[in-house]
Protein backbone atom coordinates (compact mmCIF):
# COMPACT_ATOMS: atom_id res chain seq x y z
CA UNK A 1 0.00 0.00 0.00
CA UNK A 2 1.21 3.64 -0.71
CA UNK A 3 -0.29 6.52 0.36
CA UNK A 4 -1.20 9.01 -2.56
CA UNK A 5 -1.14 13.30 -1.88
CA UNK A 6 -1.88 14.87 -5.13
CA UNK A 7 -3.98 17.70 -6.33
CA UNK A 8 -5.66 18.20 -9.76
CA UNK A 9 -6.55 20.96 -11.85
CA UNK A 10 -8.83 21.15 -14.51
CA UNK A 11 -6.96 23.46 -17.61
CA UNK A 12 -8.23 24.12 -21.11
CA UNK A 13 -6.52 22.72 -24.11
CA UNK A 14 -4.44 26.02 -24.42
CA UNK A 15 -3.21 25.75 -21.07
CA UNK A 16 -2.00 22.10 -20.98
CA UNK A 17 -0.20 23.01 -24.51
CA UNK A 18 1.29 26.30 -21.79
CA UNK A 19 2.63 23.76 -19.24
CA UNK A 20 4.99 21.98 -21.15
CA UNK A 21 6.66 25.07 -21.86
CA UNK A 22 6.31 26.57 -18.11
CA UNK A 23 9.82 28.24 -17.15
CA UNK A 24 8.92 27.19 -13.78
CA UNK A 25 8.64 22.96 -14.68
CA UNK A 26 11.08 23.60 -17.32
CA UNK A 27 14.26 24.50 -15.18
CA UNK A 28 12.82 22.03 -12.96
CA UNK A 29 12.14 19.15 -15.39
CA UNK A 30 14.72 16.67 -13.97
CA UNK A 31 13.57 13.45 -16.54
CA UNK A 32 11.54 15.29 -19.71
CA UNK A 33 7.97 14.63 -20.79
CA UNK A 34 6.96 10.78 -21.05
CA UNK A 35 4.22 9.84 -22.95
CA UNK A 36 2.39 7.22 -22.24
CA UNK A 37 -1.53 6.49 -23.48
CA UNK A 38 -3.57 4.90 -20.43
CA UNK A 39 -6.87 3.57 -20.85
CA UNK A 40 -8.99 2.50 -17.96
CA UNK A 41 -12.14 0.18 -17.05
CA UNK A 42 -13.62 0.79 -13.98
CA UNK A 43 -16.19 -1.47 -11.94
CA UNK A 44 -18.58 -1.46 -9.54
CA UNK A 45 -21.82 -3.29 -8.66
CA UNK A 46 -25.31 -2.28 -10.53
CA UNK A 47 -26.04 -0.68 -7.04
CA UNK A 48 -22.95 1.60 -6.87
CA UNK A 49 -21.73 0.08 -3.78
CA UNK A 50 -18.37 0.95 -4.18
CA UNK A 51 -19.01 4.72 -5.18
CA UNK A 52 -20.91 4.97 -1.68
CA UNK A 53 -18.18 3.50 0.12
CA UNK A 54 -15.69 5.78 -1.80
CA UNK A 55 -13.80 3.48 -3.17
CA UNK A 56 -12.45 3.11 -6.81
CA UNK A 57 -11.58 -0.39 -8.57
CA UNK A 58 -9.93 0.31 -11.82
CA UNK A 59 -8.17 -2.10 -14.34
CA UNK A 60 -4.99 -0.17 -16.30
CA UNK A 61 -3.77 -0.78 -19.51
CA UNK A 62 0.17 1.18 -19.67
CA UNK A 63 1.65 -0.05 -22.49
CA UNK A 64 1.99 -3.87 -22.22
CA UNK A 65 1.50 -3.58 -18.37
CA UNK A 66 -1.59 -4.59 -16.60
CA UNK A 67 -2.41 -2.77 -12.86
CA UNK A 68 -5.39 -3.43 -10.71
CA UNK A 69 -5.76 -0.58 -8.58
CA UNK A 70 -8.07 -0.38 -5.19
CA UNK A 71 -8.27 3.54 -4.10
CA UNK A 72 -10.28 3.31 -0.64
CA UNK A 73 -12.02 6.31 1.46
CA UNK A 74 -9.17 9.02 2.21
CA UNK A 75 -9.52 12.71 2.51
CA UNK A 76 -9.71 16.12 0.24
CA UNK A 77 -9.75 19.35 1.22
CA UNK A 78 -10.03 21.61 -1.48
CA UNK A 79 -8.52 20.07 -4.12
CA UNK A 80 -4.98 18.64 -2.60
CA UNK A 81 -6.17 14.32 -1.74
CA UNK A 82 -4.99 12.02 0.10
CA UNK A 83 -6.27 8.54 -0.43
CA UNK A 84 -4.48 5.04 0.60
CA UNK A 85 -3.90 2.81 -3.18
CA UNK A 86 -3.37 -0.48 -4.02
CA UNK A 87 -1.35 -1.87 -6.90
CA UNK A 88 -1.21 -5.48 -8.40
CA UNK A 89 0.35 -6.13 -11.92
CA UNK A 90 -1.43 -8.63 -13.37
CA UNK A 91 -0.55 -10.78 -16.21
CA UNK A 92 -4.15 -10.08 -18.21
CA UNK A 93 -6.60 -7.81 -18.15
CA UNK A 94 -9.04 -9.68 -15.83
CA UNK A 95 -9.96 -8.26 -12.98
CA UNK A 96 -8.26 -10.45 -10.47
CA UNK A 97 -11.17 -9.96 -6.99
CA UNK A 98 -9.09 -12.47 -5.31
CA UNK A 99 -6.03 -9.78 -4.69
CA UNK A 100 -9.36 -7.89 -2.89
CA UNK A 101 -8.89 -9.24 0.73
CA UNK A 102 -9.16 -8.40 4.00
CA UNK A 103 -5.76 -6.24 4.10
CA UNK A 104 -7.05 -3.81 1.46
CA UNK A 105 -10.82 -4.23 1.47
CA UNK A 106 -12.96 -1.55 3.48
CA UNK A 107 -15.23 -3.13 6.39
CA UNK A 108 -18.27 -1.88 4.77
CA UNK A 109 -17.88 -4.14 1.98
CA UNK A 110 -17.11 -7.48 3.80
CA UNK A 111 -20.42 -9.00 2.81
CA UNK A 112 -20.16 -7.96 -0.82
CA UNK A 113 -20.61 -10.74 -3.23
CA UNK A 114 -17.70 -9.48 -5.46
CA UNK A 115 -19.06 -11.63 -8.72
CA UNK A 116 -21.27 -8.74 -8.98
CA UNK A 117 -18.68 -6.12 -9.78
CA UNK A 118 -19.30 -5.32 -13.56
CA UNK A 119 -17.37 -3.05 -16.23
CA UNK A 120 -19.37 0.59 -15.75
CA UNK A 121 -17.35 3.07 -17.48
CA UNK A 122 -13.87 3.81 -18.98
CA UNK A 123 -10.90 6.77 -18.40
CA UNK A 124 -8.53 7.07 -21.95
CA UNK A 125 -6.40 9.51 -22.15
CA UNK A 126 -3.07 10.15 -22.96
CA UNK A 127 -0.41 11.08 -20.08
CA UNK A 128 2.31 13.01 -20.54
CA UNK A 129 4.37 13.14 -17.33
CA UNK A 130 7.69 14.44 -15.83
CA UNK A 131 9.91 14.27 -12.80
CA UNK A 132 9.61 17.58 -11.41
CA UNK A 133 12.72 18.40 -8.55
CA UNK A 134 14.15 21.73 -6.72
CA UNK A 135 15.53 22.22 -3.13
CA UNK A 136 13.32 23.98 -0.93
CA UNK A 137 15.17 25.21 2.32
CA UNK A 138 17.00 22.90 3.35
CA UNK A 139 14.49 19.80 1.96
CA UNK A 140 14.09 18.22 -1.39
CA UNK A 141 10.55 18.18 -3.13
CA UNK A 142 9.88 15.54 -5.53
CA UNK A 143 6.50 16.18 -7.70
CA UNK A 144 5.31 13.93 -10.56
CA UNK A 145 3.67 16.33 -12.65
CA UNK A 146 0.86 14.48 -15.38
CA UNK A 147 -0.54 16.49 -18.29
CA UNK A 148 -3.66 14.21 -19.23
CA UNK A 149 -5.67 14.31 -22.34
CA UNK A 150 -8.82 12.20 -23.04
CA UNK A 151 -12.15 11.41 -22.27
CA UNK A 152 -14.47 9.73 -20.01
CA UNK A 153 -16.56 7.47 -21.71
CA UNK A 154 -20.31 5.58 -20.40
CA UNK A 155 -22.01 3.77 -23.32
CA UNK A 156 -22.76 6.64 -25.82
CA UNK A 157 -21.72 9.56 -23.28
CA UNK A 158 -18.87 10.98 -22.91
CA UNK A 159 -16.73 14.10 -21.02
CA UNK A 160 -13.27 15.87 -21.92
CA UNK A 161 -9.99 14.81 -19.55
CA UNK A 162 -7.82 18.09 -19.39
CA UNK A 163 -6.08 18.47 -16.52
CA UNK A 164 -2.74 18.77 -14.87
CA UNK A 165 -2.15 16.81 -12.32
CA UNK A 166 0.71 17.11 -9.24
CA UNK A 167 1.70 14.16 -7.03
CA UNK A 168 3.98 14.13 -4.31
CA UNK A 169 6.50 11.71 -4.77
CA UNK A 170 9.47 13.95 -2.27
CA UNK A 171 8.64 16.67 0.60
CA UNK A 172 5.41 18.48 1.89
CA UNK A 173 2.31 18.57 0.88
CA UNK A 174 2.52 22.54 1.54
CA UNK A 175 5.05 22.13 -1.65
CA UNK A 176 1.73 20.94 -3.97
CA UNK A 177 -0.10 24.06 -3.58
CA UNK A 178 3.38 26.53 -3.66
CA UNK A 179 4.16 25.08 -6.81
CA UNK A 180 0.54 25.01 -8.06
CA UNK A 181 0.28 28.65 -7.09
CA UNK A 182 3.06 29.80 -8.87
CA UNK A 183 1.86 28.60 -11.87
CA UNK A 184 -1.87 29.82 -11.36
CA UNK A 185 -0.37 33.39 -11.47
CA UNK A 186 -0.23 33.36 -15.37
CA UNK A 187 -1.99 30.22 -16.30
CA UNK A 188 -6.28 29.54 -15.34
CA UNK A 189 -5.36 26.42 -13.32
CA UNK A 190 -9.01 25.13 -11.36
CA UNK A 191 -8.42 23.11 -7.95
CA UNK A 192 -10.90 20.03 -8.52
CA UNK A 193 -11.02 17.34 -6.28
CA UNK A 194 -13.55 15.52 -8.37
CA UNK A 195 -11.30 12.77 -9.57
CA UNK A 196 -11.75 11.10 -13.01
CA UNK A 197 -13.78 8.11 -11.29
CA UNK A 198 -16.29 10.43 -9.96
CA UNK A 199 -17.02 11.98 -13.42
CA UNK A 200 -17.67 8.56 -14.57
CA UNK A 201 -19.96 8.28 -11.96
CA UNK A 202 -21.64 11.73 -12.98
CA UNK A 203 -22.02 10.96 -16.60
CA UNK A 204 -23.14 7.14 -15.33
CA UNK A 205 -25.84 8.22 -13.36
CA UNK A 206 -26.38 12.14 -12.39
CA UNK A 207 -28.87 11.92 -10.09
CA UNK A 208 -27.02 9.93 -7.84
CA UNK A 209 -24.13 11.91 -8.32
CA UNK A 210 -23.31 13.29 -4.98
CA UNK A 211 -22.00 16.77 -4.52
CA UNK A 212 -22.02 17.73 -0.83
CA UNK A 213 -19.13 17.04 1.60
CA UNK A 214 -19.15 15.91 4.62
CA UNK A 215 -19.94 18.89 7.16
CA UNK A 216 -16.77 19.60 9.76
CA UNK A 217 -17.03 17.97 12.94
CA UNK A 218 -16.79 20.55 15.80
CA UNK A 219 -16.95 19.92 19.51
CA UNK A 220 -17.60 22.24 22.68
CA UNK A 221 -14.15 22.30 24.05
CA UNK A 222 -12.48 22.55 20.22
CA UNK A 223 -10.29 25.38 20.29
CA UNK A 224 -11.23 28.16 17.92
CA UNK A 225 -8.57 27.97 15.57
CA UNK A 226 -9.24 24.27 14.83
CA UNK A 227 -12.83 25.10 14.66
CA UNK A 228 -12.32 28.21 11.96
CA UNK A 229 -9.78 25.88 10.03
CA UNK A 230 -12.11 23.19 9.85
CA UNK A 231 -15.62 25.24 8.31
CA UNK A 232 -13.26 27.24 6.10
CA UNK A 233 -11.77 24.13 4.59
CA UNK A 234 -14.91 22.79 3.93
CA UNK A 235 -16.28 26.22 2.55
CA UNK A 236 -13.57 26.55 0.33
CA UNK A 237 -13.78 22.38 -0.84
CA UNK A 238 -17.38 23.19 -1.10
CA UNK A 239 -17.28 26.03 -3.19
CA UNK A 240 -14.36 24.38 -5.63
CA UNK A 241 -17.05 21.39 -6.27
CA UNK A 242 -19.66 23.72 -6.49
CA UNK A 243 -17.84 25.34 -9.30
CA UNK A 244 -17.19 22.28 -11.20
CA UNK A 245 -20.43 20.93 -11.04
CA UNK A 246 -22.00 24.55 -12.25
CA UNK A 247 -19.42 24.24 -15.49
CA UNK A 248 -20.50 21.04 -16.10
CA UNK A 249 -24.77 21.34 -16.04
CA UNK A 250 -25.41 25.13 -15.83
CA UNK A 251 -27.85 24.47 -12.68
CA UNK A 252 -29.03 27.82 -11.68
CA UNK A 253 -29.09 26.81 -8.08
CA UNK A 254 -25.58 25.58 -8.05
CA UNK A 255 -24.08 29.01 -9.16
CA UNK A 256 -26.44 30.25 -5.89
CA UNK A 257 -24.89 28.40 -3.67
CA UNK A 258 -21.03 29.39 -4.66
CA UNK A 259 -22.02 32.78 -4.20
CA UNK A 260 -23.59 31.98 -0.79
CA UNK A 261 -20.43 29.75 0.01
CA UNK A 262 -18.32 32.53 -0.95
CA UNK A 263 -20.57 35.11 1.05
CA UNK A 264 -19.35 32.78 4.49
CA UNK A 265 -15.86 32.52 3.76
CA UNK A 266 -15.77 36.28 3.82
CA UNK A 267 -17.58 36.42 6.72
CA UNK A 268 -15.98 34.10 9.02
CA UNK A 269 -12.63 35.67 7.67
CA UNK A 270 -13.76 39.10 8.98
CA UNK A 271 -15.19 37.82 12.06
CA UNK A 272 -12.11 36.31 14.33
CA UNK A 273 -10.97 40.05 16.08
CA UNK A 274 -7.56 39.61 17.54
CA UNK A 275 -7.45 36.35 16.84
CA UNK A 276 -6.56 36.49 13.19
CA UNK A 277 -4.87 40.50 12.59
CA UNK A 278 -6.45 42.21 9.85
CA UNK A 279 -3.08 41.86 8.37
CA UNK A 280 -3.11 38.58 7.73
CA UNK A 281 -6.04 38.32 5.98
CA UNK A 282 -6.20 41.39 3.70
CA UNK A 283 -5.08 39.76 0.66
CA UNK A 284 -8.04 36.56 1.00
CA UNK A 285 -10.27 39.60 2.17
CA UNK A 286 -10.00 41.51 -0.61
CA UNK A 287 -9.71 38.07 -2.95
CA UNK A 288 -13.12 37.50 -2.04
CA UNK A 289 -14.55 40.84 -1.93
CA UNK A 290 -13.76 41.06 -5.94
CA UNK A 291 -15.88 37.85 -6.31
CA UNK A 292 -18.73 38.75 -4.55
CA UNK A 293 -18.55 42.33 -6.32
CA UNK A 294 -18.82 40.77 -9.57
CA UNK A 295 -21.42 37.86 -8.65
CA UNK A 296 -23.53 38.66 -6.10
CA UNK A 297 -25.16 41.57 -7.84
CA UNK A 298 -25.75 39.03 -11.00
CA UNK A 299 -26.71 36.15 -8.83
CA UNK A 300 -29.55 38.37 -7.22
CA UNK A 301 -30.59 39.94 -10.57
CA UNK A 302 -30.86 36.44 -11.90
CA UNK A 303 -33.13 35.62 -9.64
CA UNK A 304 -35.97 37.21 -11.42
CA UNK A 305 -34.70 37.56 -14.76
CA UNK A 306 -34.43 34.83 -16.96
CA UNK A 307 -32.03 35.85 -19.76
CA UNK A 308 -29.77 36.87 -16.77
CA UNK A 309 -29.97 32.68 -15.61
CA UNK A 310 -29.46 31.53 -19.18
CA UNK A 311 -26.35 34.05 -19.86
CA UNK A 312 -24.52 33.01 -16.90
CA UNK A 313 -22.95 29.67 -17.48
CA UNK A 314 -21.04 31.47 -20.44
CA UNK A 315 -20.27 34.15 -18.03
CA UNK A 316 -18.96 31.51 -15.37
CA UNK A 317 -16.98 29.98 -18.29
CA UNK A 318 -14.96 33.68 -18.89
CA UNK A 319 -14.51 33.53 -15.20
CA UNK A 320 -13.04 30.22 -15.32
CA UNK A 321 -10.72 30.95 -18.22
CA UNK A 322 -9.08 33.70 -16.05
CA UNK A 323 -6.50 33.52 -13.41
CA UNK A 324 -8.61 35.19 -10.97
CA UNK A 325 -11.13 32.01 -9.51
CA UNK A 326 -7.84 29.07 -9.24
CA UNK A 327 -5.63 31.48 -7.96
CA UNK A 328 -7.66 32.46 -5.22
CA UNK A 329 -8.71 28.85 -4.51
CA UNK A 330 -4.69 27.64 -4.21
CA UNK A 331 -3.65 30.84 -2.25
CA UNK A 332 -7.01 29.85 0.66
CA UNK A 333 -5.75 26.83 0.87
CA UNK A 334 -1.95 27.89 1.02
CA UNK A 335 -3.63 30.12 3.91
CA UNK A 336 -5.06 27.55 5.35
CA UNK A 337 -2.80 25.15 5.91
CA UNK A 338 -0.12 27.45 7.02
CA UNK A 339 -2.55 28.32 9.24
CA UNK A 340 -1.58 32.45 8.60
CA UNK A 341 -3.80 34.13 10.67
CA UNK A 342 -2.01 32.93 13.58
CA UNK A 343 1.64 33.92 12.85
CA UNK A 344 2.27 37.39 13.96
CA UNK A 345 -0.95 37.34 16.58
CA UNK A 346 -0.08 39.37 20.19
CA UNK A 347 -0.75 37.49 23.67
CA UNK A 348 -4.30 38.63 23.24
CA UNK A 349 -5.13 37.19 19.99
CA UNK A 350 -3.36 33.70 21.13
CA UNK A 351 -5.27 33.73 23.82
CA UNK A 352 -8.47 33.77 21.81
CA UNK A 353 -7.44 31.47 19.14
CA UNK A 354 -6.82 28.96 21.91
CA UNK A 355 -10.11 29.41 23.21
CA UNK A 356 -13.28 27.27 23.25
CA UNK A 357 -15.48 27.28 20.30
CA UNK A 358 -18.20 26.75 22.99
CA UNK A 359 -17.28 30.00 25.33
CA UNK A 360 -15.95 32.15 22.51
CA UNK A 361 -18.90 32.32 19.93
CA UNK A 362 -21.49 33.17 22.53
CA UNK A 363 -19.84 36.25 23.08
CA UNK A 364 -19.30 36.65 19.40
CA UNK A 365 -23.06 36.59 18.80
CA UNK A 366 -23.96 38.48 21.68
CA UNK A 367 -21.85 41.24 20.68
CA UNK A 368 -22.84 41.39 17.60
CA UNK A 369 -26.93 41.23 18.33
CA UNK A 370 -26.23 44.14 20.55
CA UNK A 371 -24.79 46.09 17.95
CA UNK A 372 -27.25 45.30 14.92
CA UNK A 373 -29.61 47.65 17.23
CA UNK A 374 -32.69 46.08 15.62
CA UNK A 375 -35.35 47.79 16.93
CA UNK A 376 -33.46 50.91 14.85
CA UNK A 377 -34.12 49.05 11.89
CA UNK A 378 -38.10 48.39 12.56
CA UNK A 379 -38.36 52.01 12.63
CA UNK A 380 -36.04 52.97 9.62
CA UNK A 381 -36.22 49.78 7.54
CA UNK A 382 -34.52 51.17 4.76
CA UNK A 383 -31.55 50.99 6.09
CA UNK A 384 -31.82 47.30 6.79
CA UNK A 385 -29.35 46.56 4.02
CA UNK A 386 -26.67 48.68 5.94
CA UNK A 387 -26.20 45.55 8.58
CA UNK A 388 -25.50 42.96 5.67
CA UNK A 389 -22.32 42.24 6.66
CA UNK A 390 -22.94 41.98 10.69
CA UNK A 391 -26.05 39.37 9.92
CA UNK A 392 -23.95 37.90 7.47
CA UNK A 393 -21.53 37.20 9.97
CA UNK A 394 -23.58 35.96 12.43
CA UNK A 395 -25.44 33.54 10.33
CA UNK A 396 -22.40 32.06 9.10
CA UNK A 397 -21.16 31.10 12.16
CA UNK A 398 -24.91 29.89 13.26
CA UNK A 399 -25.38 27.53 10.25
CA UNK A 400 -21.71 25.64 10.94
CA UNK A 401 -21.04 26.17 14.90
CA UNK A 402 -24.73 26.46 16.66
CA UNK A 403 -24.70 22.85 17.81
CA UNK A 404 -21.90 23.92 20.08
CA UNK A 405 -23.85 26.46 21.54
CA UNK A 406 -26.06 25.99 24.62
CA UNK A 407 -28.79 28.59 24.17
CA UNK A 408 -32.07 27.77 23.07
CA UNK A 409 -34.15 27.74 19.90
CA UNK A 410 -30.80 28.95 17.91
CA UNK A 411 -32.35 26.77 14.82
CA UNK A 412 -35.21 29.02 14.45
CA UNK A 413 -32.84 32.03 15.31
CA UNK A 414 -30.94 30.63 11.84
CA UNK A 415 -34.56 30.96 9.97
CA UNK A 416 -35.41 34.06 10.83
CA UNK A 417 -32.31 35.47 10.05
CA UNK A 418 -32.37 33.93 6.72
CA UNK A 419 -35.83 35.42 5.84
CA UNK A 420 -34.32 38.75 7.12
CA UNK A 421 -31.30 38.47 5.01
CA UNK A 422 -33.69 37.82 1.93
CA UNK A 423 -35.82 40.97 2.92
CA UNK A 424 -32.73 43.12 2.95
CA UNK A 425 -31.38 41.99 -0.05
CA UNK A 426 -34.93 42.94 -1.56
CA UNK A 427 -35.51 46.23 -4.11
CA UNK A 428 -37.22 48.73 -1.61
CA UNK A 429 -41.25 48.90 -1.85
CA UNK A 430 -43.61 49.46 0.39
CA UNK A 431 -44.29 46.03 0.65
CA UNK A 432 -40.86 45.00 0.97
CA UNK A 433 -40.35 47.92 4.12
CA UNK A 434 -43.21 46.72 5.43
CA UNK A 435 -42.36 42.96 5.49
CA UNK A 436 -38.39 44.15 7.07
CA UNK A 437 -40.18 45.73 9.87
CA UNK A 438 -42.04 42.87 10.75
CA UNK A 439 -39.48 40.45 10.36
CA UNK A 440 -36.99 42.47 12.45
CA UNK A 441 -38.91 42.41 15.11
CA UNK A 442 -39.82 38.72 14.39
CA UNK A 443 -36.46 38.33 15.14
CA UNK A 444 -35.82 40.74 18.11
CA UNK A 445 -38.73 38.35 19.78
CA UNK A 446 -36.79 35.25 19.21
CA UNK A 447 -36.15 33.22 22.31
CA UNK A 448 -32.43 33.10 21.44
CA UNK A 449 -31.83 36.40 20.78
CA UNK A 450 -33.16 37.60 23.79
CA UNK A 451 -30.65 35.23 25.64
CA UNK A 452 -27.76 36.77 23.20
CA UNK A 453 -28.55 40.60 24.31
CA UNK A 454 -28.59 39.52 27.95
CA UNK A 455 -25.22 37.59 27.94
């Protein structure tokens, strides 16, 4: 068994053409481009049992070599993977289910009948890879780098392979996204965890496709800096699938939901005080504030205007073709994992980060209730819109952290705030004004809020 950390990217045709003459891979090229075509059964049983267990069974055909491979349940966070594989040359292409044993077989499956896996869909494409090798510090990063070329196929169906594709082979994982970065600068590189099984899936069956991930497990005593890590990284994975899945159907809904996903990362970026310096998050702050300038207002408009819903996949396409959206996605997650915000904090701000999720959000939401002064905003509800940011804030950290939170009714706290949201997001009427009045003080009458402006 080897454990595989790699991160993909999905590129346009112009782009992979770009990376083979990178200055950055080229000084670092250490063996040359090899290419090698690669085509690829997959299997699985009629009921997809394997795809819900998140595993992937794939037979390989590389040049007169035969590989089974078994990839079973790892983890992804925005785009960089880590999954546990298993190779077995084999000496025909014949799925071999007797190399599938207890060592390498996932608990979940034990009772399968494994005469039931079936060919469901191939990956051919042609691979052209490289040995890519440069000193960092003192340490030595070794990354395969794989520019792939084909097409996922399912009966009469099929879906373009572009991407390029960085494993580590040498060094840290931090080393992925640097490198991956750098060449984002000039190049529209897309983060995409959504591996080439799981768009065999999608084209297999797309209503069973699944596109949520898993939400972060937080606990009362979690400190707060584990507990911000953990929502952002699933934000930002979130948003990156979310992208993906909008390029590939158009769903109105989907685009939605990136904007809202990107409307919480900015929010819970903004929202830590001391405990991450406005310093070190100026350049994601202001990353994401472009975004939202750009698709908010079109996301809202498009909500009652129909050529505005049926222009924007082309729209999302432009946006895609530019450096702006992967750069921003590899530079979070470089954030993330370096875990910036807490570098140059004073004894203050450690103290806070250290804190418990469970006794530092209370205060968090209490302060901020008291300073949303809602009973201002039934009598001038035209202003409403002018607390966007402070709601925004607080519902954020209500729809990811409120189990954590001993106060009552904080669920229907949520709803309310999301109607209010709506309402101030509204053109002004007089119906509108009227139905922000009423709702802000549906809200100041909430159980929960009471408890916040008492804490």
């Amino acid at each position: 068994m080897q454990k595989e950390t790699e991160i993909k990217l999905r590129v346009s045709r112009e782009t992979l053409a770009a990376l083979r003459e990178h200055p950055l891979l080229k000084k670092r090229n250490k063996s040359g481009w090899e290419r090698r075509e690669l085509m690829n059964q997959y299997f699985d049983t009629p009921e997809r049992d394997l795809a819900q267990a998140k595993v992937a069974l794939r037979l390989r055909k590389d040049g007169d070599d035969i590989i089974q491979t078994l990839k079973t349940r790892g983890q992804s966070v925005a785009g960089l993977s880590e999954r546990n594989e298993y190779n077995w040359e084999l000496p025909k292409a014949k799925l071999d289910v007797k190399k599938l044993d207890g060592e390498c077989w996932p608990e979940q499956l034990a009772e399968l009948d494994k005469k039931t896996l079936k060919p469901i869909f191939t990956t051919d494409f042609v691979r052209e890879r490289a040995e890519i090798a440069w000193g960092r510090g003192k340490a030595k990063v070794v990354i395969e780098a794989a520019l792939d070329l084909g097409h996922v196929v399912v009966g009469k169906q099929k879906e373009e392979i572009c991407e390029l594709e960085l494993e580590l082979r040498e060094g840290e994982p931090s080393a992925l996204l640097e490198l991956a970065a750098e060449l984002a600068a000039t190049l529209a590189l897309m983060p995409c965890d959504i591996s080439k099984a799981e768009r065999g899936y999608r084209l297999y069956d797309s209503s069973s496709y699944s596109l949520s991930l898993p939400a972060p497990q937080l606990h009362a005593e979690m400190p707060l800096d584990d507990a911000f890590a953990a929502i952002m990284w699933h934000l930002l994975g979130s948003s990156q699938r979310l992208a993906e899945q909008y390029r590939f159907n158009g769903h109105w809904r989907l685009l939605q939901d990136w904007v809202d996903n990107l409307g919480e990362l900015r929010a819970l970026v903004g929202s830590l005080g001391q405990a991450a310096p406005r310093q070190s998050t100026s350049e994601l702050r202001s990353a994401l504030d472009a975004l939202l300038e750009d698709w908010r207002p079109l996301v809202q408009a498009g909500d009652d205007d129909e050529d505005i819903r049926k222009a924007a996949p082309e729209q999302f396409a432009e946006e895609l073709d530019d450096v702006r959206w992967g750069l921003f996605s590899l530079n979070a997650s470089r954030w993330l994992l370096a875990r910036t915000w807490t570098a140059d904090r004073n004894v203050r701000g450690n103290r806070q980060g250290a804190a418990q999720i469970t006794n530092w959000l209370p205060r968090l939401l209490a302060d901020d209730a008291v300073a949303l002064q809602l009973p201002r905003y039934q009598q001038q509800p035209e202003d409403l819109a002018e607390q966007l940011p402070r709601i925004e804030r607080i519902q954020a950290w209500l729809h990811h952290a409120r189990q954590v939170v001993d106060i009552p009714e904080l669920d229907r706290l949520y709803g309310e705030l999301n109607k209010l949201v709506q309402l101030a997001n509204q053109p002004i009427t007089d119906e509108s004004l009227d139905a922000r009045m009423h709702q802000a003080i549906a809200v100041y009458q909430n159980r929960a809020w009471k408890t916040l402006l008492r804490l």
